[in-house]
PDB file of N, CA and C in Angstrom:
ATOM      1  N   UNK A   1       8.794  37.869  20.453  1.00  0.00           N
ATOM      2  CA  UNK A   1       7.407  37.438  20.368  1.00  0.00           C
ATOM      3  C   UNK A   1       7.280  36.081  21.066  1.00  0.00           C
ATOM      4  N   UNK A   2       6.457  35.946  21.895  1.00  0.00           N
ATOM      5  CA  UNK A   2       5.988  35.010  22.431  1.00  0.00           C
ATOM      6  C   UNK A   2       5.007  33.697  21.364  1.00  0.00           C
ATOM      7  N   UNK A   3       5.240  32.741  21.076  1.00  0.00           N
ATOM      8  CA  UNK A   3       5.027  32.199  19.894  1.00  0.00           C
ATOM      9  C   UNK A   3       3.273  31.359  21.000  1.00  0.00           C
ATOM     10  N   UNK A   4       3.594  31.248  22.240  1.00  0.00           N
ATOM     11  CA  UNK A   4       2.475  30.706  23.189  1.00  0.00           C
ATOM     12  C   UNK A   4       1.172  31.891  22.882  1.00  0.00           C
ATOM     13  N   UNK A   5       1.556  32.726  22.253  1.00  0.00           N
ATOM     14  CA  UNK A   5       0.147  33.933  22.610  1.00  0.00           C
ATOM     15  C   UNK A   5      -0.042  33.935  20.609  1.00  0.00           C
ATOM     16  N   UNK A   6       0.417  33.256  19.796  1.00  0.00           N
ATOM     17  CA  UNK A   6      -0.115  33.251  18.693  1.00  0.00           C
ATOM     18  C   UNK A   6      -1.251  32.782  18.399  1.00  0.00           C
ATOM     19  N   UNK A   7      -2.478  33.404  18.299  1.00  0.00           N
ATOM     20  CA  UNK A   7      -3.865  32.703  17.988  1.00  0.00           C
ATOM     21  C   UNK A   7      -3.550  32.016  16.496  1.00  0.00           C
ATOM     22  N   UNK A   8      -4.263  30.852  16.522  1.00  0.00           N
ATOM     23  CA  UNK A   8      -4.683  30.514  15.111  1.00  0.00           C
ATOM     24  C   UNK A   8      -5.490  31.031  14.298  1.00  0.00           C
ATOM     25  N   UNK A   9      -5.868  32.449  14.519  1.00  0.00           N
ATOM     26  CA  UNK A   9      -6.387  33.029  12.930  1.00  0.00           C
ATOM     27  C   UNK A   9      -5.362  33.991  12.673  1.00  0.00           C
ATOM     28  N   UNK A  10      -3.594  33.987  13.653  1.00  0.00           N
ATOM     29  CA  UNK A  10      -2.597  34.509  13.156  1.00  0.00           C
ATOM     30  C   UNK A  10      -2.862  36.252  13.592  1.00  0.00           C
ATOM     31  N   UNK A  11      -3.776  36.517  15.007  1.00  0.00           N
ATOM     32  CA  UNK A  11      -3.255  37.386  15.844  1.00  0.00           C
ATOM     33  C   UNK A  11      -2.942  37.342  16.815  1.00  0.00           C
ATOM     34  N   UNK A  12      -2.025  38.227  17.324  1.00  0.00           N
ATOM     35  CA  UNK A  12      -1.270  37.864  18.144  1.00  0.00           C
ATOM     36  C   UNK A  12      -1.253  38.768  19.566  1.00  0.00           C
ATOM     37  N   UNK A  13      -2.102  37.745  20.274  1.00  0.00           N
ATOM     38  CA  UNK A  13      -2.517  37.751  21.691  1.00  0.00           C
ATOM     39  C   UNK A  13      -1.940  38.890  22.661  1.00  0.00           C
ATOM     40  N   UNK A  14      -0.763  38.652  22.467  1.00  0.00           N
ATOM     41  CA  UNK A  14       0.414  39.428  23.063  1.00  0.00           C
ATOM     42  C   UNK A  14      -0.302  41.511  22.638  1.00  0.00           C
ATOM     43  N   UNK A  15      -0.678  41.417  22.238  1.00  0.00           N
ATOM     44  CA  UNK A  15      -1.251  43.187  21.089  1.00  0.00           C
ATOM     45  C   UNK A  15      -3.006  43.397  22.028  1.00  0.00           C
ATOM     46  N   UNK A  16      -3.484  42.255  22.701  1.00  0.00           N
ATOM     47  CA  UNK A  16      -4.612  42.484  22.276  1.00  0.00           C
ATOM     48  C   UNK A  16      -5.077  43.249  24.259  1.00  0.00           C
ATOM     49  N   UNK A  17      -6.191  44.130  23.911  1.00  0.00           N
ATOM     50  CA  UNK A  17      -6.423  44.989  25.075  1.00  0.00           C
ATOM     51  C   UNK A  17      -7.004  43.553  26.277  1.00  0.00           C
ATOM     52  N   UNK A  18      -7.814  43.298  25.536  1.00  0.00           N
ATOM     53  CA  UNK A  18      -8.509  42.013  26.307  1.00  0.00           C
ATOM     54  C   UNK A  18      -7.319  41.341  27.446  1.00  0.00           C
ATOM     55  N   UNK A  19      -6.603  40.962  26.419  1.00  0.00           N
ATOM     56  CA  UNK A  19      -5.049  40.091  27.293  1.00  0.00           C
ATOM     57  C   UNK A  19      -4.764  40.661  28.654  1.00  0.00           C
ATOM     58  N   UNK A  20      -4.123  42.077  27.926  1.00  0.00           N
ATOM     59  CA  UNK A  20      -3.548  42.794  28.818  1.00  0.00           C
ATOM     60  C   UNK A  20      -4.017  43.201  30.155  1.00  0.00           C
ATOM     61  N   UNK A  21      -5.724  43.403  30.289  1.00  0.00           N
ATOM     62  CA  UNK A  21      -6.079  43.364  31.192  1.00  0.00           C
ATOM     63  C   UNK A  21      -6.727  42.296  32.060  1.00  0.00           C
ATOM     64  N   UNK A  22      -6.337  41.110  31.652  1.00  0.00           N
ATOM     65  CA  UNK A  22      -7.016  39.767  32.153  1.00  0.00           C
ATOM     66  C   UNK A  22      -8.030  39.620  31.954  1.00  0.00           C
ATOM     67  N   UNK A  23      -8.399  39.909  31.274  1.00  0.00           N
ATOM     68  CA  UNK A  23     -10.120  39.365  30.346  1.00  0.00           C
ATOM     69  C   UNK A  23     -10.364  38.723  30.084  1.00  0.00           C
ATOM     70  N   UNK A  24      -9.231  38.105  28.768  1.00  0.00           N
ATOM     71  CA  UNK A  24      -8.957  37.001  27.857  1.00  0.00           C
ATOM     72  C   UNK A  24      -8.975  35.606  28.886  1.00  0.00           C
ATOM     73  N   UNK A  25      -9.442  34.716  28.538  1.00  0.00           N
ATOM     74  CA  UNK A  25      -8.817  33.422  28.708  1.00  0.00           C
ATOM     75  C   UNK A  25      -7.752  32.487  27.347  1.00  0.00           C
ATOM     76  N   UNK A  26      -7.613  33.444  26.429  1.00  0.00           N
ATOM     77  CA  UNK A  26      -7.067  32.535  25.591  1.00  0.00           C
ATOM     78  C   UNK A  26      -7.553  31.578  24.886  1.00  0.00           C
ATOM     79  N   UNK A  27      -7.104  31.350  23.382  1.00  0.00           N
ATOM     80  CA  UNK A  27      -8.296  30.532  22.865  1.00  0.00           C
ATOM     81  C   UNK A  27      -8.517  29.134  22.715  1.00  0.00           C
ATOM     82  N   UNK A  28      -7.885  28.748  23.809  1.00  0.00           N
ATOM     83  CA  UNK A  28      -8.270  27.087  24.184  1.00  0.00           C
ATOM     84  C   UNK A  28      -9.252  27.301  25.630  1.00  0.00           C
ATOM     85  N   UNK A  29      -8.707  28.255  26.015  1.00  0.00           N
ATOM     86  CA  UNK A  29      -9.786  28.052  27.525  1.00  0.00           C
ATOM     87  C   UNK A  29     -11.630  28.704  27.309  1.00  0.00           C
ATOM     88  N   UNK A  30     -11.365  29.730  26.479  1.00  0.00           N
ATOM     89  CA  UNK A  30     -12.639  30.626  26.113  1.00  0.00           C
ATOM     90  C   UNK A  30     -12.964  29.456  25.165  1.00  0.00           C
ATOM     91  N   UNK A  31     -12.632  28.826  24.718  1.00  0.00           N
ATOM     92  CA  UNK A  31     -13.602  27.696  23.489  1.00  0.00           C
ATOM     93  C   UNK A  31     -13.793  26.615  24.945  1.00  0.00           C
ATOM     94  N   UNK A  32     -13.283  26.029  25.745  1.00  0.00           N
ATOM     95  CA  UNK A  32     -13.779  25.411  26.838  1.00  0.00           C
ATOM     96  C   UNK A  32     -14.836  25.725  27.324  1.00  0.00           C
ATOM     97  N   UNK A  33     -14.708  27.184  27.678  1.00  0.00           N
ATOM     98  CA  UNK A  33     -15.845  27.879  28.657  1.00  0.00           C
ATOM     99  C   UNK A  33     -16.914  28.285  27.863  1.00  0.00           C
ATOM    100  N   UNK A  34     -16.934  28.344  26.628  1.00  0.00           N
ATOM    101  CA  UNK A  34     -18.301  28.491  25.785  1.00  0.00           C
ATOM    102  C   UNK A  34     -18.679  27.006  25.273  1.00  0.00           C
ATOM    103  N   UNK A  35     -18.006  25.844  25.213  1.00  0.00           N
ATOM    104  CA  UNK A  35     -18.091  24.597  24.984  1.00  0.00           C
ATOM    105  C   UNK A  35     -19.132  24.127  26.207  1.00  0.00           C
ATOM    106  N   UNK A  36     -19.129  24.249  27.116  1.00  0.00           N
ATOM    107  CA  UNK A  36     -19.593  23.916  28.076  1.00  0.00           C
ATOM    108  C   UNK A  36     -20.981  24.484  28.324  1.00  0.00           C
ATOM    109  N   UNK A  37     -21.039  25.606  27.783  1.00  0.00           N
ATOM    110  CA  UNK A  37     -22.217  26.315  27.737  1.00  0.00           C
ATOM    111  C   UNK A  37     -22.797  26.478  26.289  1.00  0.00           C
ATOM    112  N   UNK A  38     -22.475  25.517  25.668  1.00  0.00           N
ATOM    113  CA  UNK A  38     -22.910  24.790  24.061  1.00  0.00           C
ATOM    114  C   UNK A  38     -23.258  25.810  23.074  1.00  0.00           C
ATOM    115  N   UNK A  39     -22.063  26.445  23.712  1.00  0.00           N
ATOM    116  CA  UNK A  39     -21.713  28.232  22.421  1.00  0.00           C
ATOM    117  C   UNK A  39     -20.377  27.220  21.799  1.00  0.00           C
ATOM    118  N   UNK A  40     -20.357  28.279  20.535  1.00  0.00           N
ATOM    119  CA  UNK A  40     -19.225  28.050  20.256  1.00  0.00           C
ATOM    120  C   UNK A  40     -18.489  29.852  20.250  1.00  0.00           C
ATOM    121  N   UNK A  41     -16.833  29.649  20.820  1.00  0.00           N
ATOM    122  CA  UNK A  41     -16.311  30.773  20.767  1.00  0.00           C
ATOM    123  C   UNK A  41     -15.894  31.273  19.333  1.00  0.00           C
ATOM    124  N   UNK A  42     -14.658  29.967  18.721  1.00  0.00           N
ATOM    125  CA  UNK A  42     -14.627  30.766  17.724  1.00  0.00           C
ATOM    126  C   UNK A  42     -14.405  29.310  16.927  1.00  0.00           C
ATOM    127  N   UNK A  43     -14.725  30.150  15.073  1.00  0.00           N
ATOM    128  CA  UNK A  43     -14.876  28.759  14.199  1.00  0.00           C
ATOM    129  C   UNK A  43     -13.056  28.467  13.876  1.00  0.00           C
ATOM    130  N   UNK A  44     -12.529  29.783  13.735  1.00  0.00           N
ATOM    131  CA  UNK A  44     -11.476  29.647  13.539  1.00  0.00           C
ATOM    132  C   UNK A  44     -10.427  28.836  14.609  1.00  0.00           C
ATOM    133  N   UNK A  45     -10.270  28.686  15.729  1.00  0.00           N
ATOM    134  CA  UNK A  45      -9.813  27.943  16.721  1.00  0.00           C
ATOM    135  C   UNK A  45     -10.018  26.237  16.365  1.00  0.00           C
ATOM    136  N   UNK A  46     -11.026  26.233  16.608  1.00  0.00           N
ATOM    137  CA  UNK A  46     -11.904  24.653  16.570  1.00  0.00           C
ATOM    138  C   UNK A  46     -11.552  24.179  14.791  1.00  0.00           C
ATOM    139  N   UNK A  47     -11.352  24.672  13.555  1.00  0.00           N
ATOM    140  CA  UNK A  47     -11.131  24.379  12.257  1.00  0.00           C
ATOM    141  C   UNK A  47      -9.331  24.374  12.694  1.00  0.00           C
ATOM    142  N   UNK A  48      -8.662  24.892  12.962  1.00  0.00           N
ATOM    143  CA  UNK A  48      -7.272  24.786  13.340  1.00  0.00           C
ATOM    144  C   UNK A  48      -7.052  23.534  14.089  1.00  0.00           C
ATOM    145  N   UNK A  49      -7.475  23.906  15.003  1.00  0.00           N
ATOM    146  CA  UNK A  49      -7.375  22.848  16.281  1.00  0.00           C
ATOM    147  C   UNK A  49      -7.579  20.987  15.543  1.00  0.00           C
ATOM    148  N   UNK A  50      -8.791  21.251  14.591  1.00  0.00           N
ATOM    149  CA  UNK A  50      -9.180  20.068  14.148  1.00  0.00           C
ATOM    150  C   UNK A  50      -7.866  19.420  12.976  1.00  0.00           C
ATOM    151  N   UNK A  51      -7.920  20.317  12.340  1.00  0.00           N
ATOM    152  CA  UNK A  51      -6.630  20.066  11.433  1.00  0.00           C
ATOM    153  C   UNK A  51      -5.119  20.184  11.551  1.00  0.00           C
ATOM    154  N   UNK A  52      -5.010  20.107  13.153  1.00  0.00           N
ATOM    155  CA  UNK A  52      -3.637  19.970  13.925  1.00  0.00           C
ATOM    156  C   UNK A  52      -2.760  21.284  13.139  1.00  0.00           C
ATOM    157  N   UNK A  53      -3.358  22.377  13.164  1.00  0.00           N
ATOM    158  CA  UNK A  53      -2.372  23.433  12.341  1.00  0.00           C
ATOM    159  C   UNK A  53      -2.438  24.461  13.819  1.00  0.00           C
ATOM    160  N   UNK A  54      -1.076  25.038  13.620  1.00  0.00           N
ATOM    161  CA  UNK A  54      -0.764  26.008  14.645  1.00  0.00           C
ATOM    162  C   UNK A  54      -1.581  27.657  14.295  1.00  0.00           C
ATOM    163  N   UNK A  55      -1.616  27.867  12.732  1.00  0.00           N
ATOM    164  CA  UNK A  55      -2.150  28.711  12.877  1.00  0.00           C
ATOM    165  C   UNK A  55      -2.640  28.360  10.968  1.00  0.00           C
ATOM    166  N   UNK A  56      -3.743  28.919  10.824  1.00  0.00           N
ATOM    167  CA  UNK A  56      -4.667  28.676   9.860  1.00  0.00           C
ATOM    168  C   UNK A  56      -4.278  28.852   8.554  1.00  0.00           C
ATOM    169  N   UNK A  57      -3.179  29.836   8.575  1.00  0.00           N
ATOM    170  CA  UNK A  57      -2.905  30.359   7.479  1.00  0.00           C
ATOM    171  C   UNK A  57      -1.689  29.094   7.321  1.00  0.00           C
ATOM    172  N   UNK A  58      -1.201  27.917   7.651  1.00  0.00           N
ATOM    173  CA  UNK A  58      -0.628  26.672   6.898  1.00  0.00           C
ATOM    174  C   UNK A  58      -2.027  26.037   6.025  1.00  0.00           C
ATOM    175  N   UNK A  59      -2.801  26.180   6.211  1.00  0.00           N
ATOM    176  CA  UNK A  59      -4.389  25.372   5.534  1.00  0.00           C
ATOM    177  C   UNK A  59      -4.320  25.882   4.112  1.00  0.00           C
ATOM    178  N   UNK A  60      -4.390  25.039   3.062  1.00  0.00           N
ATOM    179  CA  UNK A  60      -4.548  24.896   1.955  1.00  0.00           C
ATOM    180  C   UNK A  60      -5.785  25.736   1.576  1.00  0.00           C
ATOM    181  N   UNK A  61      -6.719  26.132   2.332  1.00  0.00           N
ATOM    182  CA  UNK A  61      -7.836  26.751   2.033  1.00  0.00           C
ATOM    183  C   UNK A  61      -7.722  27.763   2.573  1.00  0.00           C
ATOM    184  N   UNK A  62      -6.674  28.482   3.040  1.00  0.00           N
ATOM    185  CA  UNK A  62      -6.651  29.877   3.307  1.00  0.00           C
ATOM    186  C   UNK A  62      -6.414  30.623   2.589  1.00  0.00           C
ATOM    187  N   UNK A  63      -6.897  32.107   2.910  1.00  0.00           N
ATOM    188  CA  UNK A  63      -8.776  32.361   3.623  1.00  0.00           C
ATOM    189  C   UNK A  63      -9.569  32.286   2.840  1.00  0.00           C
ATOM    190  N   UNK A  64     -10.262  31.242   4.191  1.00  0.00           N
ATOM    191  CA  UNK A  64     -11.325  30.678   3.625  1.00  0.00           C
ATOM    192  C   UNK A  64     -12.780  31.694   4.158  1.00  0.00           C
ATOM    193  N   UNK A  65     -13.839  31.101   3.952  1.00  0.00           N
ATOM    194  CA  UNK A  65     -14.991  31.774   4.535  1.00  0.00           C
ATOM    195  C   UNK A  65     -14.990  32.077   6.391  1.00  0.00           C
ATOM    196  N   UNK A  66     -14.348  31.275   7.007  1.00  0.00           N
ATOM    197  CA  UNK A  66     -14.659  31.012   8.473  1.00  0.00           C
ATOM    198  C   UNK A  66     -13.600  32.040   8.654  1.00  0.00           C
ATOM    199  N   UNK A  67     -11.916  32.355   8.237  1.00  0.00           N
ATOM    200  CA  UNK A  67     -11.523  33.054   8.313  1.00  0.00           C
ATOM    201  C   UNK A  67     -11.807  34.482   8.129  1.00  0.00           C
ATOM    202  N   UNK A  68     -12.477  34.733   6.984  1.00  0.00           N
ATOM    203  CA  UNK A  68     -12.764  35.972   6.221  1.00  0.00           C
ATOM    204  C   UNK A  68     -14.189  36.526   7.668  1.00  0.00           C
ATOM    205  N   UNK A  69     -14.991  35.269   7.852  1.00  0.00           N
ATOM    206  CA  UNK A  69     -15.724  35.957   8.957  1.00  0.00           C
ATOM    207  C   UNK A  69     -15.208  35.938  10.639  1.00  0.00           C
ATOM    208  N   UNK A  70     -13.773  36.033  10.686  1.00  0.00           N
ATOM    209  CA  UNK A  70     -13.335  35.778  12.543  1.00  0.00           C
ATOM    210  C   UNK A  70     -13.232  36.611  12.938  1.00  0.00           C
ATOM    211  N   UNK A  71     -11.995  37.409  13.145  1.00  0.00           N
ATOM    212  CA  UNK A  71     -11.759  38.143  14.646  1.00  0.00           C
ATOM    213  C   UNK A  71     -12.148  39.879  13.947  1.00  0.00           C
ATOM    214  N   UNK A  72     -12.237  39.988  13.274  1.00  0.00           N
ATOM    215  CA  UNK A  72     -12.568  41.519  13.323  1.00  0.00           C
ATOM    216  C   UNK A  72     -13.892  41.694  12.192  1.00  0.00           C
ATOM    217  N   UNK A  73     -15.055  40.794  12.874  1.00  0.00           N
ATOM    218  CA  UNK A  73     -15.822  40.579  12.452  1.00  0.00           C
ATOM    219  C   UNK A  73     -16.963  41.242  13.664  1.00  0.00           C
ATOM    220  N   UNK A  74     -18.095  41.806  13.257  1.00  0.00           N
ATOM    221  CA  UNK A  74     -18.718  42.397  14.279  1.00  0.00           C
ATOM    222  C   UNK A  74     -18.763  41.572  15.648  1.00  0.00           C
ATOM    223  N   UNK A  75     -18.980  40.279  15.482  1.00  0.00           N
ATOM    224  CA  UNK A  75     -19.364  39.507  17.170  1.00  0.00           C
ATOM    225  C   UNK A  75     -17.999  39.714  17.501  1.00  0.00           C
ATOM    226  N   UNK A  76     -17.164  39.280  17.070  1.00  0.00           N
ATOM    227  CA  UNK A  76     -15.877  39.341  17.908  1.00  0.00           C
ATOM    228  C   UNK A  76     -15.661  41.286  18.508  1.00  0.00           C
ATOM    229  N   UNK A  77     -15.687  42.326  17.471  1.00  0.00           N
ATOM    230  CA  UNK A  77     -15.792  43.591  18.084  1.00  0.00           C
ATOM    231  C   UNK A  77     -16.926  43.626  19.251  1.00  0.00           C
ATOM    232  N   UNK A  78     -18.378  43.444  19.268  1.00  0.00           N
ATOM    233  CA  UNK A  78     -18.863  43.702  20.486  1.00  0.00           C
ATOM    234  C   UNK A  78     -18.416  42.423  21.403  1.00  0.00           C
ATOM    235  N   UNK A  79     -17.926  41.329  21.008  1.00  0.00           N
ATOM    236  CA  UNK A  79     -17.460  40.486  22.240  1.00  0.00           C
ATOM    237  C   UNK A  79     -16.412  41.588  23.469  1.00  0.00           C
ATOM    238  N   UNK A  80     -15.627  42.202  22.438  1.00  0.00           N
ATOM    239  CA  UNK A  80     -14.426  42.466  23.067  1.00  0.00           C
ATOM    240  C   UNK A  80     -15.230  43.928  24.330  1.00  0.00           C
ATOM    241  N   UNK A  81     -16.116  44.911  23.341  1.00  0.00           N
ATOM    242  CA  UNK A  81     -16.359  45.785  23.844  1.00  0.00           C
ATOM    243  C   UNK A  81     -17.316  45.379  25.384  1.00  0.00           C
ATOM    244  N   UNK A  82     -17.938  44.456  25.102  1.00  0.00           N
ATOM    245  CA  UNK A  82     -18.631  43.705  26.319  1.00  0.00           C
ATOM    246  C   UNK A  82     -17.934  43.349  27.290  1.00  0.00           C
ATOM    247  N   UNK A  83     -16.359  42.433  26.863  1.00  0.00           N
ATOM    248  CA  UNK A  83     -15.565  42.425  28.145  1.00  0.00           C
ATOM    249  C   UNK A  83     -15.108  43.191  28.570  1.00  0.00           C
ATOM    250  N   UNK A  84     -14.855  44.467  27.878  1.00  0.00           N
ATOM    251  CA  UNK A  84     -14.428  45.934  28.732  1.00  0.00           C
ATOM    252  C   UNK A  84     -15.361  46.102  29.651  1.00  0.00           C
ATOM    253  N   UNK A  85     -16.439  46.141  29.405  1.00  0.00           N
ATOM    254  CA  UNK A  85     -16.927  46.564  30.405  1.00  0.00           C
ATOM    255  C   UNK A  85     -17.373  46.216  31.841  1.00  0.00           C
ATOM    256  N   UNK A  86     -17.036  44.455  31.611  1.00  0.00           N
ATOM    257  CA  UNK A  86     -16.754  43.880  32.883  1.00  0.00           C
ATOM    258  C   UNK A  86     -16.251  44.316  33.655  1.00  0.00           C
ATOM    259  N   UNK A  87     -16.353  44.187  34.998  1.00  0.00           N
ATOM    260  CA  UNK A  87     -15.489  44.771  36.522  1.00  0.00           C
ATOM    261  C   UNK A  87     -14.346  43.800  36.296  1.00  0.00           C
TER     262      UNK A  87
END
């Protein structure tokens, strides 16, 4: 396992269809590229990121609400189905 493709809500990048076909930017660059465009990508990234934890589940408050609503939460499913369908 590649420990570089571990997301901080503790899936793992390396599994995901998005990746595999270059979709993904990964979740420091996709929180850049929606940062910039004053989205936010994900809460779970940015709550990690803030509390210097590699992955969320070291947090004393795990799972918490932001977790319980992340990656296999409807926006994240049509996120993904939307980048499929990109060229």
């Amino acid at each position: 396992m590649n420990l570089a493709l571990l997301a901080p809500c503790n899936y793992y990048c390396g599994n995901c269809i998005l990746y595999k076909k270059n979709k993904c930017l990964g979740c420091s660059k996709e929180t850049e590229k929606a940062k910039a465009q004053e989205k936010t990508f994900c809460d779970i990234y940015l709550c990690a990121k803030d509390d210097k934890l590699i992955t969320c589940s070291s947090c004393r408050s795990y799972p918490c609400e932001k977790y319980d609503k992340g990656i296999f939460a409807e926006s994240f499913i049509k996120w993904i189905r939307e980048k499929l369908k990109e060229p």
